[in-house]
N, C-alpha and C. Protein backbone atom coordinates (compact mmCIF):
# COMPACT_ATOMS: atom_id res chain seq x y z
N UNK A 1 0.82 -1.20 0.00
CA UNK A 1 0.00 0.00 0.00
C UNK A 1 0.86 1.26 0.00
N UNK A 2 2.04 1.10 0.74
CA UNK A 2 2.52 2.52 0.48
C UNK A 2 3.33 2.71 -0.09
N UNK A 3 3.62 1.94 -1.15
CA UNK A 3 4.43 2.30 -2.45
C UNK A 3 3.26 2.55 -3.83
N UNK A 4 2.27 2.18 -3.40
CA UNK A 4 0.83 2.98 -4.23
C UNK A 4 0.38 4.29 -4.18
N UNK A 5 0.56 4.72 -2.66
CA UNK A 5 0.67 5.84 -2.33
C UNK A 5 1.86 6.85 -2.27
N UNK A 6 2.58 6.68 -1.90
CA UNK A 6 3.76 7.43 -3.16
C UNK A 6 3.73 7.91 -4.11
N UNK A 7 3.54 6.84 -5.08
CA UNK A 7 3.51 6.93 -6.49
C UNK A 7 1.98 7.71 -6.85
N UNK A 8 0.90 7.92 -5.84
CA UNK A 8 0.27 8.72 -6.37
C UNK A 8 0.54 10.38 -5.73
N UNK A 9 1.52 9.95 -5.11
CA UNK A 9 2.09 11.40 -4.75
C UNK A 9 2.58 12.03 -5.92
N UNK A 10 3.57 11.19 -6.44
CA UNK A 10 5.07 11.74 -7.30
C UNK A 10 3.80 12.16 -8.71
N UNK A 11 3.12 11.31 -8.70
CA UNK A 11 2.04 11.11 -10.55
C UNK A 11 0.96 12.08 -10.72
N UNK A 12 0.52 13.11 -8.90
CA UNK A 12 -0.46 13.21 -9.27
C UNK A 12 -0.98 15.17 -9.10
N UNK A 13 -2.18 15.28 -9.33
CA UNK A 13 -2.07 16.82 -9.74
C UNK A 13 -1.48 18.14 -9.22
N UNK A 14 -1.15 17.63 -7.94
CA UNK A 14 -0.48 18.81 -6.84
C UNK A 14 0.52 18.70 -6.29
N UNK A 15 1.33 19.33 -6.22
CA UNK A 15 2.72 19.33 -5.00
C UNK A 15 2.53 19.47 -4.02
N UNK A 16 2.88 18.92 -2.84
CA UNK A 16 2.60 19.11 -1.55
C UNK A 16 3.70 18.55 -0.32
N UNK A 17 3.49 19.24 0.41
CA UNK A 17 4.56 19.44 1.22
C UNK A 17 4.55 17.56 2.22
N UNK A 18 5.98 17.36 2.14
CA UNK A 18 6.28 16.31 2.94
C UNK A 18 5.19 15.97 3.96
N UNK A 19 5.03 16.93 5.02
CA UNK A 19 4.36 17.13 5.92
C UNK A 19 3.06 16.84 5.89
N UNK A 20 2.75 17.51 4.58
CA UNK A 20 0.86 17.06 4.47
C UNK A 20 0.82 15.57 4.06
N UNK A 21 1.61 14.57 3.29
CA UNK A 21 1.31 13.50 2.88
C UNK A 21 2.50 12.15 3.54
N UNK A 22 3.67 12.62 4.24
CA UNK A 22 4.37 11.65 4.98
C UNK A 22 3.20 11.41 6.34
N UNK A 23 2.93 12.52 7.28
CA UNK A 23 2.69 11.98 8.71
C UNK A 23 1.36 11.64 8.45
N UNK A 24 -0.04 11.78 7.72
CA UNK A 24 -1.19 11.00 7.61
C UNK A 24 -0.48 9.58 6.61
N UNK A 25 0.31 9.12 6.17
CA UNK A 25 1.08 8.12 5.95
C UNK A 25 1.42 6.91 6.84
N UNK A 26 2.13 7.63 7.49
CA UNK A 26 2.91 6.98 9.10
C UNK A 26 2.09 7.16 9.99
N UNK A 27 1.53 7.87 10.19
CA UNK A 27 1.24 8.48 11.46
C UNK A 27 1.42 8.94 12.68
N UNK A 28 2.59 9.57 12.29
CA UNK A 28 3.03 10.47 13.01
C UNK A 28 3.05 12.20 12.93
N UNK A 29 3.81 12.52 14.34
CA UNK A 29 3.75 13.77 14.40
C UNK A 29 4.29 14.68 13.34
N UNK A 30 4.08 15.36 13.38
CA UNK A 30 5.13 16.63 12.41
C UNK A 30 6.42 16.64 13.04
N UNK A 31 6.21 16.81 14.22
CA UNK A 31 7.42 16.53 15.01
C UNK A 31 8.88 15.50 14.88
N UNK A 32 8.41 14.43 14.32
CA UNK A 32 9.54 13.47 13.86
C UNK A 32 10.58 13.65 12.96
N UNK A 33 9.87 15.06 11.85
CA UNK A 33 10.72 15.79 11.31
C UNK A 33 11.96 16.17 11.85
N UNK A 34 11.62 16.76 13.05
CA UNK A 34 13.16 17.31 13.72
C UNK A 34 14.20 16.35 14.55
N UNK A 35 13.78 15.21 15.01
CA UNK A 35 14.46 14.09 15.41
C UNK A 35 15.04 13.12 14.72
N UNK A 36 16.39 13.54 14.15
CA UNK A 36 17.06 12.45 13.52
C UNK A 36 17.97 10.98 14.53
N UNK A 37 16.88 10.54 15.67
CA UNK A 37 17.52 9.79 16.11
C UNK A 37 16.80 8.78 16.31
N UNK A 38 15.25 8.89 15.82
CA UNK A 38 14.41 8.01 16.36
C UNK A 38 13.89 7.11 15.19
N UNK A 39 13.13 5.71 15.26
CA UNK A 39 12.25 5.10 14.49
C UNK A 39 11.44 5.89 13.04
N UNK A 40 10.57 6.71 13.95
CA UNK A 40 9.69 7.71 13.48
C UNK A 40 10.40 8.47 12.19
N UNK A 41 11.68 9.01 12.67
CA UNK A 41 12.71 9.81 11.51
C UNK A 41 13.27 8.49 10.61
N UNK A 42 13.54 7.48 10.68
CA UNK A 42 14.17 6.58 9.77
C UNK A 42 13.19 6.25 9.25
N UNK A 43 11.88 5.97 9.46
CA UNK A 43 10.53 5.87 8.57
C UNK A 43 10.29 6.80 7.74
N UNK A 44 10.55 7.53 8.23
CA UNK A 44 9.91 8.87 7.00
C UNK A 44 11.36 9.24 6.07
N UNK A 45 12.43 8.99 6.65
CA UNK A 45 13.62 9.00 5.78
C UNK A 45 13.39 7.85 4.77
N UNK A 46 13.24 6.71 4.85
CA UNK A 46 12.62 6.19 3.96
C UNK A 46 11.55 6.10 2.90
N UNK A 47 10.30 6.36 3.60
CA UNK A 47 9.20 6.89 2.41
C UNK A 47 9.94 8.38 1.61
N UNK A 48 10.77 8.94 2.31
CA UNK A 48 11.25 9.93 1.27
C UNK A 48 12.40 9.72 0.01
N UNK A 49 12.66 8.49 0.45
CA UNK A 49 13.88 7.85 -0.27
C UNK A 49 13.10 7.12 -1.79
N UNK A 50 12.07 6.39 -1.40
CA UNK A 50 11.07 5.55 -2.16
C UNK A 50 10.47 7.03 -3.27
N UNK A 51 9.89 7.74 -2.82
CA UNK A 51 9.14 9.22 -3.26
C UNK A 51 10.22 9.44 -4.26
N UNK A 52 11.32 9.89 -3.56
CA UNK A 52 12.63 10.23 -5.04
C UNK A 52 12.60 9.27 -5.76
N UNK A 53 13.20 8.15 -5.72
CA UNK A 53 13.03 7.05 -6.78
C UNK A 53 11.75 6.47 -7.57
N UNK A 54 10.73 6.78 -7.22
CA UNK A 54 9.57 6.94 -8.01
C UNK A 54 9.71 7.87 -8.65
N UNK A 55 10.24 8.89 -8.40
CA UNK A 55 10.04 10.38 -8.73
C UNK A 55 10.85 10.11 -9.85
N UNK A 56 12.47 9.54 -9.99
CA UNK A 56 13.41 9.52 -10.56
C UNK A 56 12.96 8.49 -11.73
N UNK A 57 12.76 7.30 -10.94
CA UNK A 57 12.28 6.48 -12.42
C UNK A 57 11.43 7.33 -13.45
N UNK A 58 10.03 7.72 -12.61
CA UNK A 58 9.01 8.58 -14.03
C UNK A 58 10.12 9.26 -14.66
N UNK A 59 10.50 10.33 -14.51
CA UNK A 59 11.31 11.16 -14.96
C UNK A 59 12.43 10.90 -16.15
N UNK A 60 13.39 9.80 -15.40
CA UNK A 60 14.35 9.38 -16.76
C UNK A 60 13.68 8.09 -17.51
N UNK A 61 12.56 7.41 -17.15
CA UNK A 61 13.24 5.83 -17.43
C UNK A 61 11.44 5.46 -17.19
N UNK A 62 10.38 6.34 -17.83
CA UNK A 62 9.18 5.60 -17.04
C UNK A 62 8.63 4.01 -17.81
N UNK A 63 9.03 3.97 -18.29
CA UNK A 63 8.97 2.66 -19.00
C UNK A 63 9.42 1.35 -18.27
N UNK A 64 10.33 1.68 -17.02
CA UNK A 64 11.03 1.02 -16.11
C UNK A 64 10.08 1.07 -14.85
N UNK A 65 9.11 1.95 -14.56
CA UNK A 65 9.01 1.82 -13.34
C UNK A 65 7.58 0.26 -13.33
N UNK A 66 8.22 0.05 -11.98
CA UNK A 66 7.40 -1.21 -11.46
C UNK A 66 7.03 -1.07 -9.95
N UNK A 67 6.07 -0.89 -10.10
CA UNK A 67 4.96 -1.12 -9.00
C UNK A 67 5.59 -2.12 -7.74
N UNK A 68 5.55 -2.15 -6.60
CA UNK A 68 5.30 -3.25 -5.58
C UNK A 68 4.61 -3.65 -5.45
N UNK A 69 3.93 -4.95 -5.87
CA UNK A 69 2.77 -5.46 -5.77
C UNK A 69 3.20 -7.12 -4.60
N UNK A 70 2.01 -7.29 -3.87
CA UNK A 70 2.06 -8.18 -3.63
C UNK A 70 2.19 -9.24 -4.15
N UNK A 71 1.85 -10.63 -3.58
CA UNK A 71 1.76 -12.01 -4.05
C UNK A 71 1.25 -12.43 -3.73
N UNK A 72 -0.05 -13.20 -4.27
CA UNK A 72 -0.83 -14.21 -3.36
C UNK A 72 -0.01 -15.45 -3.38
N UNK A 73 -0.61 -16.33 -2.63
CA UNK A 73 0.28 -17.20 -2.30
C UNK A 73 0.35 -18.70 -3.44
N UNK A 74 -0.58 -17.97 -4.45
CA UNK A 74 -0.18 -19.27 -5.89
C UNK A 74 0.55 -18.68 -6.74
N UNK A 75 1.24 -16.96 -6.05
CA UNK A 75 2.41 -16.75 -6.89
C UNK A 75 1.84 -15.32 -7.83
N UNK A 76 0.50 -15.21 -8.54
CA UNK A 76 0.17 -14.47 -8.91
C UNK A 76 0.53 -13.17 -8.18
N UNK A 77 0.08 -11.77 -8.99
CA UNK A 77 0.36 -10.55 -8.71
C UNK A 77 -1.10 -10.10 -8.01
N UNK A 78 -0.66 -9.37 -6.85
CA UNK A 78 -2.42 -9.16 -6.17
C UNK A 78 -2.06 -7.65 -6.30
N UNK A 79 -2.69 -6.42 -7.53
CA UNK A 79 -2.69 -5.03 -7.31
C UNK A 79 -3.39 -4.71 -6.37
N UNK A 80 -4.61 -4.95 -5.67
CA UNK A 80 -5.52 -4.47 -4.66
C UNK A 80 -4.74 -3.66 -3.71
N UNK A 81 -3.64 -4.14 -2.80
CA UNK A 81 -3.38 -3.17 -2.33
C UNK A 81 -2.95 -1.89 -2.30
N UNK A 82 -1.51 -1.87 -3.84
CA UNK A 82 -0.71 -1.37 -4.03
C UNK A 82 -2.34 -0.17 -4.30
N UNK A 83 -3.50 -0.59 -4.94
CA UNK A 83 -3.72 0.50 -5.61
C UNK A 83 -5.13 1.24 -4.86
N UNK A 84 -5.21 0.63 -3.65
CA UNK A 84 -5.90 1.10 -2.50
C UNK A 84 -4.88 1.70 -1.84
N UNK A 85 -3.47 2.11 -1.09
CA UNK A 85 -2.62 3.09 -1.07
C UNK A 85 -2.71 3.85 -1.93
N UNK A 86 -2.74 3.76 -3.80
CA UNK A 86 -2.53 4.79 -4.41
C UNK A 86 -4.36 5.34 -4.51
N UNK A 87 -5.01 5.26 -4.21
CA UNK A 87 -6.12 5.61 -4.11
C UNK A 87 -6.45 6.18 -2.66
N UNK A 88 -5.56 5.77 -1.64
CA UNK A 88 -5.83 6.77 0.06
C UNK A 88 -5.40 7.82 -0.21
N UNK A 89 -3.89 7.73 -0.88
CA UNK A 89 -3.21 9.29 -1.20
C UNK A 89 -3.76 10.69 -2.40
N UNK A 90 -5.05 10.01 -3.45
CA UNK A 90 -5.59 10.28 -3.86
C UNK A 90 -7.05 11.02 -3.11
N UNK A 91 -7.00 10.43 -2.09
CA UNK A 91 -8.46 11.17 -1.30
C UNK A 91 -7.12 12.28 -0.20
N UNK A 92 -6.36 12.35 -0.18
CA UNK A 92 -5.54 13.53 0.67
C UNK A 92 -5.93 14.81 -0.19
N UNK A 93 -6.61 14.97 -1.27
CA UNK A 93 -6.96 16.20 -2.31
C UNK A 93 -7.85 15.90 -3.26
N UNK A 94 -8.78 14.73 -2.86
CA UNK A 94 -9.80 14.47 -3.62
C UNK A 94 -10.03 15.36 -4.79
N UNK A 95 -10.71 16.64 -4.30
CA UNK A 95 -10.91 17.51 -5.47
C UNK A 95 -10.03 17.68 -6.43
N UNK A 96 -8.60 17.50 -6.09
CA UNK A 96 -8.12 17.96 -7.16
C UNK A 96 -8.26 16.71 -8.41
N UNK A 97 -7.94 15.69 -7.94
CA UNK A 97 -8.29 14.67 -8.76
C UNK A 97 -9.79 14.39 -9.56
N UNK A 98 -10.30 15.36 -9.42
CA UNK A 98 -11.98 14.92 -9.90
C UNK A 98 -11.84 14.92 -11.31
N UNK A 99 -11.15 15.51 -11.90
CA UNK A 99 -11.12 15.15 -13.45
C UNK A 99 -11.06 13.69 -13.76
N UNK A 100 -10.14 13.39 -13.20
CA UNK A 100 -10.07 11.98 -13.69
C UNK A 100 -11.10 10.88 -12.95
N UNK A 101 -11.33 11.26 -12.16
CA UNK A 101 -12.54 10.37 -11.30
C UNK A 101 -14.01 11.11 -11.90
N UNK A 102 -14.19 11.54 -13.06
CA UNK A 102 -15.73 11.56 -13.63
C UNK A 102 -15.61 10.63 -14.74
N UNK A 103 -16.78 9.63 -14.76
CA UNK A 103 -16.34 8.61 -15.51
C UNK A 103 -16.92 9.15 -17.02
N UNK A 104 -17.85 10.49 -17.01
CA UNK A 104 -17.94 11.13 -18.23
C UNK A 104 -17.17 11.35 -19.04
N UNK A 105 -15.81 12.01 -18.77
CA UNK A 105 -14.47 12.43 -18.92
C UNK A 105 -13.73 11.40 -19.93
N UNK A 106 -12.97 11.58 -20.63
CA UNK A 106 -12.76 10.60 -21.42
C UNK A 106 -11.25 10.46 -21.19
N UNK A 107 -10.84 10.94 -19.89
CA UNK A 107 -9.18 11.21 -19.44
C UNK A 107 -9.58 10.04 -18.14
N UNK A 108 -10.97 10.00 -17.89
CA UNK A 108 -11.30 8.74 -16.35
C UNK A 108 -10.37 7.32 -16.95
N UNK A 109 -10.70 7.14 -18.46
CA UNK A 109 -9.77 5.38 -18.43
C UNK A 109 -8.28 5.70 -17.78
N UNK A 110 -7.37 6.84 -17.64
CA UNK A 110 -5.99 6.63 -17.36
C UNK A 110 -5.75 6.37 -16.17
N UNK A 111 -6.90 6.57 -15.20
CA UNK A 111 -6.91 5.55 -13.80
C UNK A 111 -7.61 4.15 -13.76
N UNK A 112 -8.16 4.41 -14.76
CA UNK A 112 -9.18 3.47 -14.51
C UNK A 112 -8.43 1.86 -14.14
N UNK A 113 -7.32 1.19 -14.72
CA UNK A 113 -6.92 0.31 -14.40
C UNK A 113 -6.59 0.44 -12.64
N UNK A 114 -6.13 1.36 -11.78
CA UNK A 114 -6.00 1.46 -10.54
C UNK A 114 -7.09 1.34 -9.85
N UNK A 115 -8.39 2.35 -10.41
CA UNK A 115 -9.38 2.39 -9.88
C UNK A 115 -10.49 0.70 -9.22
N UNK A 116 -10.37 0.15 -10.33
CA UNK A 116 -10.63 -0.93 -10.87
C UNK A 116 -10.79 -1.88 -9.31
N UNK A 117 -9.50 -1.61 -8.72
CA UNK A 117 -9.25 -2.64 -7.92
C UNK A 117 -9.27 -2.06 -6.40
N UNK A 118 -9.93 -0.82 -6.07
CA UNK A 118 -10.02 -0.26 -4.93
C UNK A 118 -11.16 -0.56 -4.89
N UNK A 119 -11.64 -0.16 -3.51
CA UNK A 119 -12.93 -0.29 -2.63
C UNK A 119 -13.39 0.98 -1.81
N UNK A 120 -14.49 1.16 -1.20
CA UNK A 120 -14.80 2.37 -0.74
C UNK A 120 -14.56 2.26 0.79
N UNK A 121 -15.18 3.32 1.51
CA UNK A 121 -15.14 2.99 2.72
C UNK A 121 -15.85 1.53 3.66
N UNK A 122 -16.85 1.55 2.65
CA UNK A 122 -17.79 0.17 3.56
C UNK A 122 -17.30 -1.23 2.76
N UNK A 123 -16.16 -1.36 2.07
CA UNK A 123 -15.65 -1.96 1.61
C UNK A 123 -15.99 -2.56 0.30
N UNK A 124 -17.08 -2.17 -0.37
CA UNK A 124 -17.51 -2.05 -1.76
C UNK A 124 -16.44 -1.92 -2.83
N UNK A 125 -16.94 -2.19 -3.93
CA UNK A 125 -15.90 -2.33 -5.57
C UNK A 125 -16.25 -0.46 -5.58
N UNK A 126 -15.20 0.10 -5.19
CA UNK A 126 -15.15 1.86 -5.31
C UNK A 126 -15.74 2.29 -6.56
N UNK A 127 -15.82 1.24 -7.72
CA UNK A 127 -17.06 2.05 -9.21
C UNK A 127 -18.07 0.88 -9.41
N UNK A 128 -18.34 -0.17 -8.21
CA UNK A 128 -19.04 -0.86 -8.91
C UNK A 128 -18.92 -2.40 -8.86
N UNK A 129 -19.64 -3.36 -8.86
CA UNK A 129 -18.99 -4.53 -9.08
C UNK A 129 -18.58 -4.18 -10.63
N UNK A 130 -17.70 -4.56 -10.78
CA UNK A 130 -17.67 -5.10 -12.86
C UNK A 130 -18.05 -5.79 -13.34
N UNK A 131 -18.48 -5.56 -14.60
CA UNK A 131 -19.31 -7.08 -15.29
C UNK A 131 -18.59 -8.81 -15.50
N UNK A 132 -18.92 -9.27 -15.55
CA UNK A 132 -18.02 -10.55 -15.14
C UNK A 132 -17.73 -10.90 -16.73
N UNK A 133 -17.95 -10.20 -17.67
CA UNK A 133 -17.99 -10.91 -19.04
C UNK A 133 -16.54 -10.93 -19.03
N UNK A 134 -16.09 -12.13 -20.38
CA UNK A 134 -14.53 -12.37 -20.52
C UNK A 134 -13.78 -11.11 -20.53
N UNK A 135 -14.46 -10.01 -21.34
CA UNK A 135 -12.77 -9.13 -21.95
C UNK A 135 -12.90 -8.05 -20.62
N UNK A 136 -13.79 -7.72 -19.11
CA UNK A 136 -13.60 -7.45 -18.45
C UNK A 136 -12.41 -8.20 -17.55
N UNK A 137 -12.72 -9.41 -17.40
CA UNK A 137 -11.97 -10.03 -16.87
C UNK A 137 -10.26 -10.11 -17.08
N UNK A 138 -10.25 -10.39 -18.03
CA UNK A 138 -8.84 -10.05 -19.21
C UNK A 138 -8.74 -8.29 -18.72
N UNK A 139 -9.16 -8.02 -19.38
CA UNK A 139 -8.97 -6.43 -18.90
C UNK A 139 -8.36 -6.22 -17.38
N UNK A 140 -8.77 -6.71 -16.29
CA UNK A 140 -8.70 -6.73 -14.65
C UNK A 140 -7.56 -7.49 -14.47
N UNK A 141 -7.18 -8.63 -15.34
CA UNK A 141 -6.13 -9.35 -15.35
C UNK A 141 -4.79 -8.55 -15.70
N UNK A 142 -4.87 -7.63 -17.07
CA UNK A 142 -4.19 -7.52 -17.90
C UNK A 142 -3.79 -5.81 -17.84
N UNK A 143 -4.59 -5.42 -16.97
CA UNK A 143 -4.63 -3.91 -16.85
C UNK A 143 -3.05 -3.15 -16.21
N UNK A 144 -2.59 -2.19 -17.09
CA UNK A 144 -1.24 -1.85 -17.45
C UNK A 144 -0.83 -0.49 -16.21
N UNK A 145 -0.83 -1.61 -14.99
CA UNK A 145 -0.86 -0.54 -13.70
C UNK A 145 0.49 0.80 -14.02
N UNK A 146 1.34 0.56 -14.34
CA UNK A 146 2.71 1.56 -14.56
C UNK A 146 2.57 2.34 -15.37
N UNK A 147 1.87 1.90 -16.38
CA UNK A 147 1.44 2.74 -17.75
C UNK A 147 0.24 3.63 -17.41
N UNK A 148 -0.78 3.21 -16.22
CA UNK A 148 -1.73 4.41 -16.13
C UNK A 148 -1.10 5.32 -14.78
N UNK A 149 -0.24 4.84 -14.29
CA UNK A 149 0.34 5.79 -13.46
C UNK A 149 1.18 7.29 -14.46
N UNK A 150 1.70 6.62 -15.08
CA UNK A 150 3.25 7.53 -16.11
C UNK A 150 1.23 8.18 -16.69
N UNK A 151 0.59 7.69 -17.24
CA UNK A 151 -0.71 8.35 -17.71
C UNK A 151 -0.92 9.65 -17.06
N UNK A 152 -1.31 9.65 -15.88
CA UNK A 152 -2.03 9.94 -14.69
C UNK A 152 -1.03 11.30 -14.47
N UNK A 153 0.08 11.21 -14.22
CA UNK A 153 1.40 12.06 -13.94
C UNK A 153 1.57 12.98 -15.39
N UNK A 154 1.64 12.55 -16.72
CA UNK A 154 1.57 13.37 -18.13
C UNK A 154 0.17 14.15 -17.98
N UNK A 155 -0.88 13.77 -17.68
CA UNK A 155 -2.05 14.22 -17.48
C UNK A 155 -1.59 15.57 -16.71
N UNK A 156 -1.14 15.43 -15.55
CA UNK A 156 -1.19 16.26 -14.77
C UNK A 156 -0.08 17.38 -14.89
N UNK A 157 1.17 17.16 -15.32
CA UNK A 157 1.70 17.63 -15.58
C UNK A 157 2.06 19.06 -15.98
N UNK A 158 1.54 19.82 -16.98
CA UNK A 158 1.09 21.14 -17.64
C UNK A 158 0.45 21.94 -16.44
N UNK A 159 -0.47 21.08 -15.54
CA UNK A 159 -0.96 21.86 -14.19
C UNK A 159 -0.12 22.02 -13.08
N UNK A 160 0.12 20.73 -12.77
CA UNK A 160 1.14 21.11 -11.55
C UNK A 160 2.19 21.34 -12.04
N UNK A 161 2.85 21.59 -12.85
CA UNK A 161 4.28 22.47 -13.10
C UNK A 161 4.17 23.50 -14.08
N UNK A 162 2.88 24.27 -13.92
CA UNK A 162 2.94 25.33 -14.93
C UNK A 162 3.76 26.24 -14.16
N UNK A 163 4.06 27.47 -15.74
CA UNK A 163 5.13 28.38 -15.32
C UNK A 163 4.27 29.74 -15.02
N UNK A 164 4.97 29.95 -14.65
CA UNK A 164 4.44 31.63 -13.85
C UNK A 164 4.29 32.50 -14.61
N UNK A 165 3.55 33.21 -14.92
CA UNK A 165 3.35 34.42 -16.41
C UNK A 165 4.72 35.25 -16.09
């Protein structure tokens, strides 16, 4: 989960300060910031380490980046979590993300593979059950999690790094 969330840090429409998206992360204080001697500071030195290298892969090499995904235990790839983290860090600014979360929108498919596999609060399919027909299925199977992230981040891009008149 929190290498989903990361990566919807580094991909997604706003910049935001360490502070607003490390300690609802961890859960910790703001405070851990200033203690380089404790648990708390080597945790968040880490999620900041992960953040750059997400950051770094999109940037030179996004064709390279790969997700942490779990494993169920017949070996398969389980996205659910990775993309319920990248979907918690996505409700830290809900609004800003609403473009891509109107399924009117014809920019909604570049999450849509992430979306796919989150749930809501009462633990519901977050758009829905899906239809069970084959090329959904294939689709849910086959859905190109890295590619709608690098999506998701080009999308956003022109906004969160516009230049200043």
């Amino acid at each position: 989960m929190l290498d989903g969330y990361v990566a919807a840090i580094v991909a997604g429409p706003v910049s935001m300060s360490p502070l607003d998206w490390i300690c609802p992360l961890l859960a910790i204080d703001a405070d851990a910031f200033n203690h380089g001697d404790t648990p708390e500071f080597a945790a968040l030195s880490a999620v900041a380490l992960r953040h750059n290298d997400i950051s770094n892969v999109l940037t030179t090499a996004p064709d390279q980046f790969e997700p942490m995904h779990r494993r169920k235990p017949n070996g398969d790839v389980d996205p659910r979590p990775w993309c319920q983290g990248f979907y918690a860090a996505m409700r830290l600014r809900l609004p800003a993300w609403v473009p891509l979360l109107d399924a009117g929108n014809v920019n909604h498919s570049l999450v849509l593979p992430i979306l796919l596999h989150c749930r809501d609060d009462q633990g519901h399919p977050l758009l829905g059950l899906p239809p069970r027909d084959p090329e959904t299925r294939h689709f849910l199977r086959n859905a190109n999690i890295p590619a709608a992230v690098e999506a998701a981040r080009q999308y956003w891009m022109p906004i969160r790094y516009a230049r200043a008149p």
